[in-house]
PDB file of N, CA and C in Angstrom:
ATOM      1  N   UNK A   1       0.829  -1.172   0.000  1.00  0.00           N
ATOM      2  CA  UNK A   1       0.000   0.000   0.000  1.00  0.00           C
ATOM      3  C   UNK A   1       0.878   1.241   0.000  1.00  0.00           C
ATOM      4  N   UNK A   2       0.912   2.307  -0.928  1.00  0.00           N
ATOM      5  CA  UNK A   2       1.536   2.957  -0.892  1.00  0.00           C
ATOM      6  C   UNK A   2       0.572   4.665  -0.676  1.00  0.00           C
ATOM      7  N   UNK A   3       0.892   5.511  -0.003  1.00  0.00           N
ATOM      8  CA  UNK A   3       0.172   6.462   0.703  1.00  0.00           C
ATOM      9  C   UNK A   3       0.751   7.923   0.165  1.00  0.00           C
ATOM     10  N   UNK A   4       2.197   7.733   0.029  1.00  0.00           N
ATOM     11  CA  UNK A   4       2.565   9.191  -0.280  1.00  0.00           C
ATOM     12  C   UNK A   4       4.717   8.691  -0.461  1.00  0.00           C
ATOM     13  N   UNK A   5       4.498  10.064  -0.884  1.00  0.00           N
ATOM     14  CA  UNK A   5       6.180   9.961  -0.611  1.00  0.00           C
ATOM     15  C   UNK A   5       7.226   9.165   0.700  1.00  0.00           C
ATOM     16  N   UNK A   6       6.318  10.235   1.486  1.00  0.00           N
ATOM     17  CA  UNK A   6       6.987  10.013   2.652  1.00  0.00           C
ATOM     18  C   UNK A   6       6.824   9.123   3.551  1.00  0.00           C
ATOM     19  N   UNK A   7       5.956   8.169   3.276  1.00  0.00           N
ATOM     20  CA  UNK A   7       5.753   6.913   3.796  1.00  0.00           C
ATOM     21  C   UNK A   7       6.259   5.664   3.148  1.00  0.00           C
ATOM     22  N   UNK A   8       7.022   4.844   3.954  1.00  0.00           N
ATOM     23  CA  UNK A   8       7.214   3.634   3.015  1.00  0.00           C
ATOM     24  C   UNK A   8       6.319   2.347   3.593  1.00  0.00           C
ATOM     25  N   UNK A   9       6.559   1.351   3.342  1.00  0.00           N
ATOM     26  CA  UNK A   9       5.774   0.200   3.313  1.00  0.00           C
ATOM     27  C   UNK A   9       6.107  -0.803   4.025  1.00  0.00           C
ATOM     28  N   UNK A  10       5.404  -1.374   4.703  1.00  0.00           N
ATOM     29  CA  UNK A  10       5.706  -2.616   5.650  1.00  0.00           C
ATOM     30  C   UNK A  10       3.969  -3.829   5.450  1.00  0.00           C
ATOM     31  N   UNK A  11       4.441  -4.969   4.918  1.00  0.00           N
ATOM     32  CA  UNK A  11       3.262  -5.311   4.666  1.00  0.00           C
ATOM     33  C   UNK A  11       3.114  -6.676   5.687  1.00  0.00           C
ATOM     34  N   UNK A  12       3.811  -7.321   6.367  1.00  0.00           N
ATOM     35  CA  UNK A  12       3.453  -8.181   7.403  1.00  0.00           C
ATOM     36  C   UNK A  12       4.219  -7.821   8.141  1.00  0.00           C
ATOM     37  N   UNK A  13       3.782  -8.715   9.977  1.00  0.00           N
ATOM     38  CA  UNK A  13       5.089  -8.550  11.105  1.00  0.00           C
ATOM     39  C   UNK A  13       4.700  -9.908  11.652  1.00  0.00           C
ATOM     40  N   UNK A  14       5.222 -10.186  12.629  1.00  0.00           N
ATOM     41  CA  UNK A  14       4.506 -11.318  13.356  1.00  0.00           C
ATOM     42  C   UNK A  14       4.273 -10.799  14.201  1.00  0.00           C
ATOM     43  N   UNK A  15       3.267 -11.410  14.812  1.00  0.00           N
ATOM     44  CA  UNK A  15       1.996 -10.734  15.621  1.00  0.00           C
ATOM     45  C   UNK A  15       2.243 -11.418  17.044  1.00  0.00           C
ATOM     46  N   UNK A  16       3.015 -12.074  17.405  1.00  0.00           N
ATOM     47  CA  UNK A  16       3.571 -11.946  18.666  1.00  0.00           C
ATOM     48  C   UNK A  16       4.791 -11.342  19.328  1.00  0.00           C
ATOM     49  N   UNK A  17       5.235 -10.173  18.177  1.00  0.00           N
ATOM     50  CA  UNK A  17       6.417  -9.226  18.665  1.00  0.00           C
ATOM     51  C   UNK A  17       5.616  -8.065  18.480  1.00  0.00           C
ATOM     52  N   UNK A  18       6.559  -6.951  19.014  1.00  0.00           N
ATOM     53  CA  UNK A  18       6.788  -5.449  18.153  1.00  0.00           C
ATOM     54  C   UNK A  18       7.230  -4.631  17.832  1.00  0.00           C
ATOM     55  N   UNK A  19       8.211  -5.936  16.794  1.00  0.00           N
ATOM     56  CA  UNK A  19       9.738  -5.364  16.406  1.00  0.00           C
ATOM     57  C   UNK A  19       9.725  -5.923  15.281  1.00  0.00           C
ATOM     58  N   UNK A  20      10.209  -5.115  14.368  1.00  0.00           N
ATOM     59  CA  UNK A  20      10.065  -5.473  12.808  1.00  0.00           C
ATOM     60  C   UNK A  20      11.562  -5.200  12.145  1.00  0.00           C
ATOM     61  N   UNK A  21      12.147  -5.685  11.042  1.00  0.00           N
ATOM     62  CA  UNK A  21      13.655  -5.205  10.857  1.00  0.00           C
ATOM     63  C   UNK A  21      13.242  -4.940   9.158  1.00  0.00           C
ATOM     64  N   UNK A  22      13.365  -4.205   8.563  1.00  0.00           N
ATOM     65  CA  UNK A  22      13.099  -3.592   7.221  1.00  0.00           C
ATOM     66  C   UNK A  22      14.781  -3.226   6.782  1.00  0.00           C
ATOM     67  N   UNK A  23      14.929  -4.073   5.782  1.00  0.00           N
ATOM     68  CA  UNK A  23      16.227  -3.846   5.116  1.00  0.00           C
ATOM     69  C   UNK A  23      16.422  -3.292   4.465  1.00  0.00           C
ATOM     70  N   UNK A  24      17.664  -2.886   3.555  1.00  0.00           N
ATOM     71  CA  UNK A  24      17.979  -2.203   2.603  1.00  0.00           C
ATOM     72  C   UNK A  24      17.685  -0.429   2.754  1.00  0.00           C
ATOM     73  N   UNK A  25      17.921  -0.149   3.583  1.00  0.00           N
ATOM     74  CA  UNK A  25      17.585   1.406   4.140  1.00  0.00           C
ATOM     75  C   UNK A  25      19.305   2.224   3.993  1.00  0.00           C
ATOM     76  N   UNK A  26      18.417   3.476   3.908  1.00  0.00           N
ATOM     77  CA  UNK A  26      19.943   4.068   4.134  1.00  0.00           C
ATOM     78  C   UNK A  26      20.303   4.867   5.165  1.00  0.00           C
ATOM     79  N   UNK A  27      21.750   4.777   5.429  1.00  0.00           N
ATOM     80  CA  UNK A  27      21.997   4.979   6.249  1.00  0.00           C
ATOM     81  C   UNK A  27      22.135   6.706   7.183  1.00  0.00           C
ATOM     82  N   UNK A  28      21.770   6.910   8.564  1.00  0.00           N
ATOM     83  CA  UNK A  28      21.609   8.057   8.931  1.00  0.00           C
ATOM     84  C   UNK A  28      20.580   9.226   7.783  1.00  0.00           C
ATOM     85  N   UNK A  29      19.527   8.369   7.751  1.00  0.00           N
ATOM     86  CA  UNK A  29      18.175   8.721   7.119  1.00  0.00           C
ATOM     87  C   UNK A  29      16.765   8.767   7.631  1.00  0.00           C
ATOM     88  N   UNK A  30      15.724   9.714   8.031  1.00  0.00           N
ATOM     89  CA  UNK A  30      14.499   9.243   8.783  1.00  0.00           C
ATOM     90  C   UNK A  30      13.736   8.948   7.650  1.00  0.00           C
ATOM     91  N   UNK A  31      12.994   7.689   8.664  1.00  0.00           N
ATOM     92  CA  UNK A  31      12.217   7.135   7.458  1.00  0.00           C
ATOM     93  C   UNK A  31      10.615   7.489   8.164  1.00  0.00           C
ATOM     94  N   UNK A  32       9.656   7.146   7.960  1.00  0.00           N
ATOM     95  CA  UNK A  32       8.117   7.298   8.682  1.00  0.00           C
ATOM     96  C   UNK A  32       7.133   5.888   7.757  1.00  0.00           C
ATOM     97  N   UNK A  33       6.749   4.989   9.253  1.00  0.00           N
ATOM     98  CA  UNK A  33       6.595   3.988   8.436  1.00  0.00           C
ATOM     99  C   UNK A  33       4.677   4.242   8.829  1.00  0.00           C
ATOM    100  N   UNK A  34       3.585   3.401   7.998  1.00  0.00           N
ATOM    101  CA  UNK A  34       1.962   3.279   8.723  1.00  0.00           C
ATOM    102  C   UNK A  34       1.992   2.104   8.824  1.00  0.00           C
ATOM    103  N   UNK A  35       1.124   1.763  10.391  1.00  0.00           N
ATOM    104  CA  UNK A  35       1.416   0.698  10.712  1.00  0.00           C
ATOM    105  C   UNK A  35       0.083   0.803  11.353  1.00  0.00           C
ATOM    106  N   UNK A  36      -1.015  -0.795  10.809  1.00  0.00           N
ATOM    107  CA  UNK A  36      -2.078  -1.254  11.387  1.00  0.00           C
ATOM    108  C   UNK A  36      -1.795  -2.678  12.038  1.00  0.00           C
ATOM    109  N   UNK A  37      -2.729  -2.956  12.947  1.00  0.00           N
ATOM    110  CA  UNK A  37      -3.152  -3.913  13.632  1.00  0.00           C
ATOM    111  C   UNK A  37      -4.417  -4.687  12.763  1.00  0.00           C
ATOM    112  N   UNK A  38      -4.176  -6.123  12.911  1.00  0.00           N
ATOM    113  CA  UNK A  38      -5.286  -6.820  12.791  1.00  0.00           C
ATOM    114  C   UNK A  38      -5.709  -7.846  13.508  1.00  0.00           C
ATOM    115  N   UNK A  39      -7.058  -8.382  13.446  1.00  0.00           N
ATOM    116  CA  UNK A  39      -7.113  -9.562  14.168  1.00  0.00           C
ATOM    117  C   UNK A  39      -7.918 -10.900  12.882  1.00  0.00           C
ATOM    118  N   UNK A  40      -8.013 -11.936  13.105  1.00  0.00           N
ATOM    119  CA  UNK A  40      -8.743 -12.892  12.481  1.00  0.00           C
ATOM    120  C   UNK A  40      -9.611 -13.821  13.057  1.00  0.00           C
ATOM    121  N   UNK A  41     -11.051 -13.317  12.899  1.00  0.00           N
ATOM    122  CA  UNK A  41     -11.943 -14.167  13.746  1.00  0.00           C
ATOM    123  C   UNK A  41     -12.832 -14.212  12.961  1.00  0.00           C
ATOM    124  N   UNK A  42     -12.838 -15.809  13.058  1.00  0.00           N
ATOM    125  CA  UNK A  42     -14.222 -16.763  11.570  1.00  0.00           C
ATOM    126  C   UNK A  42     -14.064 -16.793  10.500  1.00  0.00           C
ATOM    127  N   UNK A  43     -12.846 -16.270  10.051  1.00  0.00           N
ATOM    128  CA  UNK A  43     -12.659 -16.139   8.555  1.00  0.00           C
ATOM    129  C   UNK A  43     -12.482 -14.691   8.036  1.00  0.00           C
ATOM    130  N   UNK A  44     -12.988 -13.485   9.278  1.00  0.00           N
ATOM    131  CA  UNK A  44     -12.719 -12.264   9.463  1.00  0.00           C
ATOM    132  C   UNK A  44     -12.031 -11.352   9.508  1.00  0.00           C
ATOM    133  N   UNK A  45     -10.965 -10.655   8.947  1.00  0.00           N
ATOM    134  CA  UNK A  45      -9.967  -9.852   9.509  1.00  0.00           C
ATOM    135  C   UNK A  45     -10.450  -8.866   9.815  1.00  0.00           C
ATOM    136  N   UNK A  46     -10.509  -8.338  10.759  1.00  0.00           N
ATOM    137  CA  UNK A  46     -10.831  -7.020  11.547  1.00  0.00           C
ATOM    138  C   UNK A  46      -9.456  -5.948  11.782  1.00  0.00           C
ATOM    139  N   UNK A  47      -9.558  -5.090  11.201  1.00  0.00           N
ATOM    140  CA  UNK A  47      -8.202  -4.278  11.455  1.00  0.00           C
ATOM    141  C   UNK A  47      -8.358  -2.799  12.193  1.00  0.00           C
ATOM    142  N   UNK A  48      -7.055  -2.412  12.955  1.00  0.00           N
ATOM    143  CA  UNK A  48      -7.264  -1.599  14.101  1.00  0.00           C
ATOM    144  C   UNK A  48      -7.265   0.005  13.135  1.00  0.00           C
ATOM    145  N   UNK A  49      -6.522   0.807  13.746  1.00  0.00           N
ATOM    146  CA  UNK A  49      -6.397   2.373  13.453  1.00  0.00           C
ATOM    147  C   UNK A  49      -5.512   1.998  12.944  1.00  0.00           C
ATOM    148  N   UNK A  50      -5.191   2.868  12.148  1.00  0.00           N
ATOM    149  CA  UNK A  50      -3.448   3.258  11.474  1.00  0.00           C
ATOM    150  C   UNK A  50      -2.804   4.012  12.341  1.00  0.00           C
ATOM    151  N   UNK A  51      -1.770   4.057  12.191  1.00  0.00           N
ATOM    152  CA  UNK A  51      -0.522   4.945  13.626  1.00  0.00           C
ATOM    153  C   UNK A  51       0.493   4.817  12.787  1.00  0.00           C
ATOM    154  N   UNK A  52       1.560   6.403  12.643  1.00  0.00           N
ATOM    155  CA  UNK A  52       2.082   6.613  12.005  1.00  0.00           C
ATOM    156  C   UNK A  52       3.544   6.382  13.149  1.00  0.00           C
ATOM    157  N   UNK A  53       4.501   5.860  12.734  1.00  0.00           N
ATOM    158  CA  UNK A  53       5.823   5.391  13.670  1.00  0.00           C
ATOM    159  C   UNK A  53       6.659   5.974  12.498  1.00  0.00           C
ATOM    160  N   UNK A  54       7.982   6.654  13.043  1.00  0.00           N
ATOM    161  CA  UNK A  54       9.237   7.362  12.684  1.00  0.00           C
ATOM    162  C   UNK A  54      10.225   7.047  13.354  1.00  0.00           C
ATOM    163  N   UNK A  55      11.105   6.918  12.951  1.00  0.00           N
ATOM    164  CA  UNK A  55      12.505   6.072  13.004  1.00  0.00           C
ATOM    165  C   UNK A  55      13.799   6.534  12.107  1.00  0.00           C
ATOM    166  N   UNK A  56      15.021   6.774  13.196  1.00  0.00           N
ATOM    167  CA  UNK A  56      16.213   7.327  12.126  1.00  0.00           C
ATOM    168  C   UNK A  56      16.866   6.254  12.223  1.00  0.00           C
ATOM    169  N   UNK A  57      17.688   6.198  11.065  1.00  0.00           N
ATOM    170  CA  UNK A  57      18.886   4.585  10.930  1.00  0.00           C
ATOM    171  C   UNK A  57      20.130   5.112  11.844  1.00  0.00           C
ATOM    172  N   UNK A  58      20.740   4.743  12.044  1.00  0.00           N
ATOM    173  CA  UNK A  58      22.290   4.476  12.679  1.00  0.00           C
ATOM    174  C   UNK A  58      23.416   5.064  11.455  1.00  0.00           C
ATOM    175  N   UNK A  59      24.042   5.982  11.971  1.00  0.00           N
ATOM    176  CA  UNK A  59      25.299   6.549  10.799  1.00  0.00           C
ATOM    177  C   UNK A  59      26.166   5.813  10.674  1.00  0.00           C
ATOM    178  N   UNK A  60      26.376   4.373  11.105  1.00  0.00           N
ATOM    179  CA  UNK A  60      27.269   2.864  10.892  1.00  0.00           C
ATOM    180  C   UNK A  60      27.831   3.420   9.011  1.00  0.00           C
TER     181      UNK A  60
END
């Protein structure tokens, strides 16, 4: 799903962490990722709010 420039994309996590590792980034760069919740009940996916999370890389 892509939203705008300034957002990039994350399309699964596992759902018993909440920690995700997205590669290929560059370095000492902020990125701004959207990030929903879902659940699955009966065949249902029910999904939460969107929440916008920002994050700078490491100058490594």
């Amino acid at each position: 799903m892509k939203v705008g420039k300034k957002f990039k994309d994350i399309n699964t996590c596992n759902k018993a962490t909440l920690k995700y590792k997205k590669t290929g980034l560059k370095k000492n760069t902020r990125y701004t990722f959207r990030v929903r919740a879902y659940v699955k009940a009966d065949g249902v996916k029910y999904y939460g709010d969107w929440a916008t999370i920002s994050a700078k890389t490491k100058k490594k």
